[in-house]
N, C-alpha and C. Protein backbone atom coordinates (compact mmCIF):
# COMPACT_ATOMS: atom_id res chain seq x y z
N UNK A 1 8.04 -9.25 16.38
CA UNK A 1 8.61 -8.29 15.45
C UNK A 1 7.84 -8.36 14.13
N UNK A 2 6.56 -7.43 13.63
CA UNK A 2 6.53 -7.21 12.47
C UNK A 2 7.64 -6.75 11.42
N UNK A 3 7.61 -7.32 10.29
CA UNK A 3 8.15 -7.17 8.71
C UNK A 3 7.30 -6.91 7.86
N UNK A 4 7.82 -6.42 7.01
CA UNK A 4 7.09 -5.82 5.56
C UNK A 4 7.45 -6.54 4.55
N UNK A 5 7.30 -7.56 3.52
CA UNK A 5 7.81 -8.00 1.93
C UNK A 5 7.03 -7.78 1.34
N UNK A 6 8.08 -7.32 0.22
CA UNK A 6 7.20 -7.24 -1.41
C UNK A 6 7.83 -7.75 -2.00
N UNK A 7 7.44 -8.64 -2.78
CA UNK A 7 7.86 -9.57 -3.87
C UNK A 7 7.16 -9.42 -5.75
N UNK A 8 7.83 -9.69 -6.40
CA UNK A 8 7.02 -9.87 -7.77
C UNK A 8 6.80 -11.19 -8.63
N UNK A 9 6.34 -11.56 -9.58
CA UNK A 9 6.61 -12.96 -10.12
C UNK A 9 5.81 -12.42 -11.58
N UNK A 10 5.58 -14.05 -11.79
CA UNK A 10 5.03 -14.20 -13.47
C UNK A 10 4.41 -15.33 -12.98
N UNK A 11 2.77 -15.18 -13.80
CA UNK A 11 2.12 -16.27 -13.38
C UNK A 11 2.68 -17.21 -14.80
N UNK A 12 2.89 -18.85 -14.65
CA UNK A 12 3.50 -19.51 -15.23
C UNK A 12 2.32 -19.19 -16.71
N UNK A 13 1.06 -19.84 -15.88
CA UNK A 13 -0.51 -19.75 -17.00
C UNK A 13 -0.87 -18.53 -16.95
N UNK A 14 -1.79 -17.77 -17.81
CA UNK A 14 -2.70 -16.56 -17.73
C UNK A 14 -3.58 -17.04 -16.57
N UNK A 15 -3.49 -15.86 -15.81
CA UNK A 15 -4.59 -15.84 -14.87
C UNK A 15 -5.96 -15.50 -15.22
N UNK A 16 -7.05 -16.45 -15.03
CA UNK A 16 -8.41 -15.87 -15.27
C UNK A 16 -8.87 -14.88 -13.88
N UNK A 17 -9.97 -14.83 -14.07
CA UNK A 17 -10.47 -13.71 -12.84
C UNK A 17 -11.00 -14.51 -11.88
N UNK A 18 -11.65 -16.01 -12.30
CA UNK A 18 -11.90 -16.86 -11.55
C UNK A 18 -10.75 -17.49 -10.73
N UNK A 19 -9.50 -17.71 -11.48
CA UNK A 19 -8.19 -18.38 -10.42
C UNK A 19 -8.14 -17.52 -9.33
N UNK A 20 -7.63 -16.13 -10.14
CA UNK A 20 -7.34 -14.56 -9.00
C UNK A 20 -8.16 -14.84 -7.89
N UNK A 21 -9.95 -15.03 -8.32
CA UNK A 21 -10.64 -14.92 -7.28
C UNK A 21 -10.42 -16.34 -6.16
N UNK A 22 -9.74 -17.12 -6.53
CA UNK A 22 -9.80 -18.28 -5.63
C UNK A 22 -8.49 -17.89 -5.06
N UNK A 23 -7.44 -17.54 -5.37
CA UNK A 23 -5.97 -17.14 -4.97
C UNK A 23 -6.52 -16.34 -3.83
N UNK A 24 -7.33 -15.00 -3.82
CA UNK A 24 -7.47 -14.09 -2.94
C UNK A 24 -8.13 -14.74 -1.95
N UNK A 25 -9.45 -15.78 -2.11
CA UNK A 25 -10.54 -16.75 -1.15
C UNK A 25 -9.55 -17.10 -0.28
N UNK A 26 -8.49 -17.95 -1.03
CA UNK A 26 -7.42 -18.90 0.06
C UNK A 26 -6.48 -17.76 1.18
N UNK A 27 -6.38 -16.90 0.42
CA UNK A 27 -5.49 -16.32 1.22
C UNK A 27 -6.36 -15.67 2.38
N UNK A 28 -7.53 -15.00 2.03
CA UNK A 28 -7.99 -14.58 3.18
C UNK A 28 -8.61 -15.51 4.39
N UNK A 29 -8.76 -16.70 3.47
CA UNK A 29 -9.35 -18.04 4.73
C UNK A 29 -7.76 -18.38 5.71
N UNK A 30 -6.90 -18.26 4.56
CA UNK A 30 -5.58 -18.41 5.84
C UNK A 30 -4.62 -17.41 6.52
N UNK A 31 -5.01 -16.78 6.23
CA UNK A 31 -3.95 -15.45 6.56
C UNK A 31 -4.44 -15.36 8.05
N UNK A 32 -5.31 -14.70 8.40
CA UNK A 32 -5.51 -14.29 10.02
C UNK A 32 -5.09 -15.30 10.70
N UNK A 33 -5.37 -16.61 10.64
CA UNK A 33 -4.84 -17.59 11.58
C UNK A 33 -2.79 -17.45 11.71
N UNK A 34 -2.26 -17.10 10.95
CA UNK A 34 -1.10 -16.78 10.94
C UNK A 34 -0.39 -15.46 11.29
N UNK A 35 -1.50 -14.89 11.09
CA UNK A 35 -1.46 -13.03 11.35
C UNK A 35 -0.53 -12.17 10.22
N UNK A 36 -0.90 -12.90 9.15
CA UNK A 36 -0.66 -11.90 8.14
C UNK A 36 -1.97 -11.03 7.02
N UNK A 37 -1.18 -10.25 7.26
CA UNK A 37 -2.00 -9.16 6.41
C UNK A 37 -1.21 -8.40 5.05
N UNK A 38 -1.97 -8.00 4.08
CA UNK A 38 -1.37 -7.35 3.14
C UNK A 38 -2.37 -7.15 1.94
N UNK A 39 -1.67 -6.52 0.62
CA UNK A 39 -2.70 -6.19 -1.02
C UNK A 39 -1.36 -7.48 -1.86
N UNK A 40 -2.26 -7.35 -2.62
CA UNK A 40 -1.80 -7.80 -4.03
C UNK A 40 -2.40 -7.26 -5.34
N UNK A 41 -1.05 -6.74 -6.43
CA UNK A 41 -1.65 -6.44 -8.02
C UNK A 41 -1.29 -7.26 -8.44
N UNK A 42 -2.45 -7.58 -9.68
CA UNK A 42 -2.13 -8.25 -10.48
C UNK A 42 -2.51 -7.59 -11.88
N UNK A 43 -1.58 -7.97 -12.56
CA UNK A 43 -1.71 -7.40 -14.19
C UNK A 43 -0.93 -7.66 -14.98
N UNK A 44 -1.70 -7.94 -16.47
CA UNK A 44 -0.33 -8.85 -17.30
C UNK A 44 0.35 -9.93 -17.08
N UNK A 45 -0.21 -10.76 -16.25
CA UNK A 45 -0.02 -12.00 -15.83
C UNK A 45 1.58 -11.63 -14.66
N UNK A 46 1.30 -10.37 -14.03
CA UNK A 46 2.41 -10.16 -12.78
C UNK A 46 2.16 -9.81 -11.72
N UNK A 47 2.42 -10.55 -10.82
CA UNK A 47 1.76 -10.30 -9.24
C UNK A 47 3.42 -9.37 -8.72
N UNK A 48 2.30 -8.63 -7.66
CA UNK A 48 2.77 -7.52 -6.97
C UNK A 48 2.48 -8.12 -5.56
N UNK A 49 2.63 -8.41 -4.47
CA UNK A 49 2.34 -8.93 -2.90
C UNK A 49 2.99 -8.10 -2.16
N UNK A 50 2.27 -7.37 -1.18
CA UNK A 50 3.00 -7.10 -0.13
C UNK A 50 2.04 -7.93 1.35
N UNK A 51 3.32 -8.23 1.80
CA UNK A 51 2.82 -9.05 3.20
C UNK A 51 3.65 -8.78 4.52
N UNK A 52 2.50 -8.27 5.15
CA UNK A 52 2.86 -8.28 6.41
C UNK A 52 2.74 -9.00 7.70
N UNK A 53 3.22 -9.06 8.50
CA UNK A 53 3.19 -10.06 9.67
C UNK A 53 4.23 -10.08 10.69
N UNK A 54 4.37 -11.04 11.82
CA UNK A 54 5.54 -11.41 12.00
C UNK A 54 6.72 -12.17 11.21
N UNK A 55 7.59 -12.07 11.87
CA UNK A 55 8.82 -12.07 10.65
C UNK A 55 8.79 -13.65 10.19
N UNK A 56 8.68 -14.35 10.99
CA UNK A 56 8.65 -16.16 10.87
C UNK A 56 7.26 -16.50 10.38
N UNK A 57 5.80 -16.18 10.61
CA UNK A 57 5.02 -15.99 9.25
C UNK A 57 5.62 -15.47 8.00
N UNK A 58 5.78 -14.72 7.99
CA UNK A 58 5.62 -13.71 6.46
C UNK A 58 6.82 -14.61 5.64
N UNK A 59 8.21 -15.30 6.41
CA UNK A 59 9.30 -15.91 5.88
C UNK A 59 8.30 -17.21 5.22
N UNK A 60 7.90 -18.14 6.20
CA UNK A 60 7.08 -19.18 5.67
C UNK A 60 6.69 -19.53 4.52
N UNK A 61 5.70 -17.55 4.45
CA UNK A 61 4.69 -17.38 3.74
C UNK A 61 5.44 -17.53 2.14
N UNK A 62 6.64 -16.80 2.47
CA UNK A 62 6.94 -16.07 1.11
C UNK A 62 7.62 -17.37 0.18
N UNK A 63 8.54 -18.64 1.39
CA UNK A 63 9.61 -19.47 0.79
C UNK A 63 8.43 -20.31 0.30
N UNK A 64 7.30 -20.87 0.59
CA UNK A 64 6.12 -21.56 -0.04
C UNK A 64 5.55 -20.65 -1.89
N UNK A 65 5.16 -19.35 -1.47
CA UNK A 65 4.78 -18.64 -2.72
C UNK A 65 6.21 -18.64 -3.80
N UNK A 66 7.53 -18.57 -2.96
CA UNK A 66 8.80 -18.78 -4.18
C UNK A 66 9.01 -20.28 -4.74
N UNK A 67 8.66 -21.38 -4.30
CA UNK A 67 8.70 -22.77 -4.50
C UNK A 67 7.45 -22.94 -5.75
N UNK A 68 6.55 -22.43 -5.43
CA UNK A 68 5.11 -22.69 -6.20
C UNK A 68 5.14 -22.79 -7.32
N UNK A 69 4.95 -23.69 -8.03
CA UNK A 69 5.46 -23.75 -9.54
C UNK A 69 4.51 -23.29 -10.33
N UNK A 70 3.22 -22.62 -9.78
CA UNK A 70 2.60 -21.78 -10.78
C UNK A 70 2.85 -20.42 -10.91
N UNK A 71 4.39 -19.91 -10.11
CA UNK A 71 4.64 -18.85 -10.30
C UNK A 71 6.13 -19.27 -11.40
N UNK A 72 6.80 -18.12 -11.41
CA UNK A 72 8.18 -17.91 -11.99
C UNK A 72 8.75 -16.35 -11.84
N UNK A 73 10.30 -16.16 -12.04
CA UNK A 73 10.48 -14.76 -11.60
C UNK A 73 10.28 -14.56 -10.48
N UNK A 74 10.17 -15.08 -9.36
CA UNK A 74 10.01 -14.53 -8.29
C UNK A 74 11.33 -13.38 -7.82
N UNK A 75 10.59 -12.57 -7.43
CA UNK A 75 11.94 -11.30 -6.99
C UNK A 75 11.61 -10.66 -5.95
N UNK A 76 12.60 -10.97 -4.75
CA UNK A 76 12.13 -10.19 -3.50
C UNK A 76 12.56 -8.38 -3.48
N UNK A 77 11.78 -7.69 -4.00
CA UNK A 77 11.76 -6.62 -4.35
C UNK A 77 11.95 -5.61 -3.08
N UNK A 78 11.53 -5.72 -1.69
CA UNK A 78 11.76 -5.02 -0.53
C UNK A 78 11.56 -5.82 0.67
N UNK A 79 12.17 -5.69 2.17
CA UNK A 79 12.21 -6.90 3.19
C UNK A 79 12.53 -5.23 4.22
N UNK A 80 11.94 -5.28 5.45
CA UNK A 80 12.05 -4.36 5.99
C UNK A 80 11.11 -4.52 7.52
N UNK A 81 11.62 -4.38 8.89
CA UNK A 81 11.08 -4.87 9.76
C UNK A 81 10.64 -3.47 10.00
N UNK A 82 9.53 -3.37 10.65
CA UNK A 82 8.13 -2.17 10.60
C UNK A 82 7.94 -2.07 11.93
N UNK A 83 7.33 -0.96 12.47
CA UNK A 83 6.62 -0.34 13.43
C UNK A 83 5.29 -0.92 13.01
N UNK A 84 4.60 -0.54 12.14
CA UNK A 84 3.60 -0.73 12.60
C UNK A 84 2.61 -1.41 11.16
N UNK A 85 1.82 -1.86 11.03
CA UNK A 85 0.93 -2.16 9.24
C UNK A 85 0.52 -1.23 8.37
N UNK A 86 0.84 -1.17 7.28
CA UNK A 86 -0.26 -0.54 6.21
C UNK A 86 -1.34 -1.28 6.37
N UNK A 87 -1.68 -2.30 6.31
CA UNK A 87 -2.82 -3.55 5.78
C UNK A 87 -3.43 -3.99 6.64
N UNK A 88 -3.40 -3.07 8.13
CA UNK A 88 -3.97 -4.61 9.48
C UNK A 88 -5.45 -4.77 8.93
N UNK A 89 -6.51 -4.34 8.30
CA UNK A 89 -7.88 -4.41 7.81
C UNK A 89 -7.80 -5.04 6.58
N UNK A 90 -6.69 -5.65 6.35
CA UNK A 90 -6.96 -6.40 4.86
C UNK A 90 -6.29 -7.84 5.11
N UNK A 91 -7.03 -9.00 5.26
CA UNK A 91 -6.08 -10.10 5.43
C UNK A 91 -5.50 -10.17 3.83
N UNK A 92 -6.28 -9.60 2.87
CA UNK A 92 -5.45 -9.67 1.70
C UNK A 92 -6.59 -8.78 0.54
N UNK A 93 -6.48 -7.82 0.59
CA UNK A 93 -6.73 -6.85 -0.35
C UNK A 93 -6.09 -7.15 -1.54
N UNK A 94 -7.17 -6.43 -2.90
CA UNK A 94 -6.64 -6.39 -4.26
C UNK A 94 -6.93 -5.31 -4.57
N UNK A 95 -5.41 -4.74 -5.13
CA UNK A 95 -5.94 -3.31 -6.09
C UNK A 95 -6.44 -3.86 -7.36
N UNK A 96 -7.55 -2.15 -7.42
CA UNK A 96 -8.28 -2.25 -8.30
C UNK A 96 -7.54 -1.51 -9.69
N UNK A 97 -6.89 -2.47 -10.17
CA UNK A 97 -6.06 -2.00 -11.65
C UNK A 97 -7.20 -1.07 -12.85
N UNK A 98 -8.20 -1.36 -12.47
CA UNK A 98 -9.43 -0.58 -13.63
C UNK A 98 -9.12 0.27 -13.42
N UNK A 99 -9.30 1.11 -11.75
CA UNK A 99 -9.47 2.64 -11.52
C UNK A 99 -7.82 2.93 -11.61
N UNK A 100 -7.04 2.63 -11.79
CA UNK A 100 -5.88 3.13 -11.74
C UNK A 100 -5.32 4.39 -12.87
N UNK A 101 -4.75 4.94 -12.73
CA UNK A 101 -4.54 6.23 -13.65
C UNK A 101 -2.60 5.62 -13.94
N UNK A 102 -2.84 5.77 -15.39
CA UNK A 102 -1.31 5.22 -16.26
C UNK A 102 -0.90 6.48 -15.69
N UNK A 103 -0.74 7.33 -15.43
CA UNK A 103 0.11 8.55 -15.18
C UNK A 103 0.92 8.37 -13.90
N UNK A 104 0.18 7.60 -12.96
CA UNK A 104 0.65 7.56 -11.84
C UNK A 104 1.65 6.36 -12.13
N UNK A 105 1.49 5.49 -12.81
CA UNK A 105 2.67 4.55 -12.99
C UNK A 105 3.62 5.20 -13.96
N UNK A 106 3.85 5.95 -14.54
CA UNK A 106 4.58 6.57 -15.53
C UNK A 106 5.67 7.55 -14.45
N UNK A 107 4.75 7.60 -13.32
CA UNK A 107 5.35 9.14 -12.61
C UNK A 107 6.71 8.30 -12.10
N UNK A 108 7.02 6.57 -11.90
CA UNK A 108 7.65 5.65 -11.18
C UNK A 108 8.90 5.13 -12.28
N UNK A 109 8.06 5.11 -13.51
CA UNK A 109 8.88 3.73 -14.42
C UNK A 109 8.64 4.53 -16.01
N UNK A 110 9.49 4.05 -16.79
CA UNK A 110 9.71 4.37 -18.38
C UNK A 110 8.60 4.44 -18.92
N UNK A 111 7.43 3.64 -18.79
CA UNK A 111 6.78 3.80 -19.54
C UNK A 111 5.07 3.05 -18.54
N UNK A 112 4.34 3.62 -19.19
CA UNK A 112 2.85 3.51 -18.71
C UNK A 112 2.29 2.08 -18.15
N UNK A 113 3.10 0.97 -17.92
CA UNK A 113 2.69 -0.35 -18.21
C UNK A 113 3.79 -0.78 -16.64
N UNK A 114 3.05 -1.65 -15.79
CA UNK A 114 3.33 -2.13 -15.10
C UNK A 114 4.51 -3.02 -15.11
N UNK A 115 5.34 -2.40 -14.37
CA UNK A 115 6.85 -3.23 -14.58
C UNK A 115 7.47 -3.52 -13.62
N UNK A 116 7.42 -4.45 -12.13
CA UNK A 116 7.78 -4.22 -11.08
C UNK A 116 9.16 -4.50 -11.42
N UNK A 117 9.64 -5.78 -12.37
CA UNK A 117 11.21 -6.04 -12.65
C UNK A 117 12.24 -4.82 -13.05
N UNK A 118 11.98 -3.74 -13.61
CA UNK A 118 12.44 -2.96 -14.06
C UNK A 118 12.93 -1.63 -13.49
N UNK A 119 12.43 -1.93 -12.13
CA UNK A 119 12.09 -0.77 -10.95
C UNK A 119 12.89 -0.93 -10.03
N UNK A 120 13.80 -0.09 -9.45
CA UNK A 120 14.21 -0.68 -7.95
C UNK A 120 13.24 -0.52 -6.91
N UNK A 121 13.69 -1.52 -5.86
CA UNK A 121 12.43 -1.65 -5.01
C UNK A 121 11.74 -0.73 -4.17
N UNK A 122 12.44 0.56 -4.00
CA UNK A 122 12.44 1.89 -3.41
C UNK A 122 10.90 2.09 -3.81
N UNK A 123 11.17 2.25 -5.20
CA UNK A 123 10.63 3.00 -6.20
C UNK A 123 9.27 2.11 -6.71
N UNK A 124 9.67 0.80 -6.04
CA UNK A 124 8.27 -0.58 -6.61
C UNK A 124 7.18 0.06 -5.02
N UNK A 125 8.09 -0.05 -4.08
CA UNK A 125 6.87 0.19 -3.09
C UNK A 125 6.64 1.66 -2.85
N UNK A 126 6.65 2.48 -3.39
CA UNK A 126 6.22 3.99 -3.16
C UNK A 126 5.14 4.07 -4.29
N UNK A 127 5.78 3.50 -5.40
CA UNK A 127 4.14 2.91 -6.70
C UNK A 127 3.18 1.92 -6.15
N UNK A 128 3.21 1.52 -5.56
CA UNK A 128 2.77 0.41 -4.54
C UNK A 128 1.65 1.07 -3.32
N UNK A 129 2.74 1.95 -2.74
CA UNK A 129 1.30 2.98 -1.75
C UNK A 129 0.45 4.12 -2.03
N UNK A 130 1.46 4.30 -3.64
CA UNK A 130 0.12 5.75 -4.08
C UNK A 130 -0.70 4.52 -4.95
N UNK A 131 -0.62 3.49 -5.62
CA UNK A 131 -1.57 2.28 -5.70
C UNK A 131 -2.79 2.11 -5.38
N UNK A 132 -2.05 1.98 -3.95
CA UNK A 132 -3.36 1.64 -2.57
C UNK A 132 -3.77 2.98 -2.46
N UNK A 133 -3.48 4.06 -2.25
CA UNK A 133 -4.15 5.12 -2.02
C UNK A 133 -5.25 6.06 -3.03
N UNK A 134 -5.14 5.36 -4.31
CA UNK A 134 -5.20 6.16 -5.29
C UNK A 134 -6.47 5.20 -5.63
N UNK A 135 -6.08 3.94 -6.07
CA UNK A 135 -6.83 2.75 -6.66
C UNK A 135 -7.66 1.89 -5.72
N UNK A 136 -9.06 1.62 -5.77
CA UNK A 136 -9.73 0.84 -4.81
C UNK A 136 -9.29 -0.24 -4.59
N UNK A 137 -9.22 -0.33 -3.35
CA UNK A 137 -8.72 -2.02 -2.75
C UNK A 137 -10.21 -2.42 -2.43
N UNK A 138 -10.32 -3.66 -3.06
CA UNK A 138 -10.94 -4.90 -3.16
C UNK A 138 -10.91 -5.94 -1.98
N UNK A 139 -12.07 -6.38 -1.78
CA UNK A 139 -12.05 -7.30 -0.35
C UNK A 139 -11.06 -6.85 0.79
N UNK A 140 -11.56 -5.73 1.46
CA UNK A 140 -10.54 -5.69 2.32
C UNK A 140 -11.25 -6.31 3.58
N UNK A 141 -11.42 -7.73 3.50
CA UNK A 141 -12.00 -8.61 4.65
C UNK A 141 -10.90 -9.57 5.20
């Protein structure tokens, strides 16, 4: 049985581009062996994850990333068992927040600035797939 989660947090430290880039390394060195797939945003020191998989991966996945003490805020924002992947070609894709257009996050939330806490989760993952559709995903290896 594939599942879908999206979750949000607060990185405890500012993320450099070098951590990000080692966060994304690890995940894609471990993800296929587990058979999860999915993107992650990051911005303003707030991660966005969606992960897919089977349901006992992706649970694993997620109670390890909520324990992690370099996060905080963790909020399971959507949980939903799926037909089929957005992500099977990404063991872990990153949107590309540069190309992103503030309008399209404005079209979701109060104001121009990334707010997954502030959003119901409906409304976090539909900003979430015009995201991916809109904004280049990064390493999709």
């Amino acid at each position: 049985m594939l599942v879908r989660l999206m979750y949000a947090s607060r990185a405890v430290d500012p993320q450099s581009a070098e951590a990000l880039n080692a966060i994304l390394q690890k995940s894609r060195a471990a993800n296929p062996a587990q058979g999860i797939t999915g993107a992650l945003c990051h911005a303003n020191d707030i991660f966005v994850q969606v992960l897919e998989g089977g349901r006992m991966a992706v649970n694993r996945l997620y109670q390890r990333i909520a324990a992690d003490p370099r996060h905080t805020d963790v909020v399971l924002l959507s949980y939903a068992e799926v037909d089929e992947r957005r992500f099977a070609g990404w063991s872990m894709g990153q949107v590309n927040l540069s190309r992103l257009n503030p309008a399209l996050v404005l079209k979701y939330s109060e104001t121009a600035t990334l707010d997954p806490y502030s959003l119901p989760g409906a409304a976090m993952a539909a900003l979430f797939d015009e995201m991916v559709a809109t904004a280049a995903i990064m390493g999709q290896s």
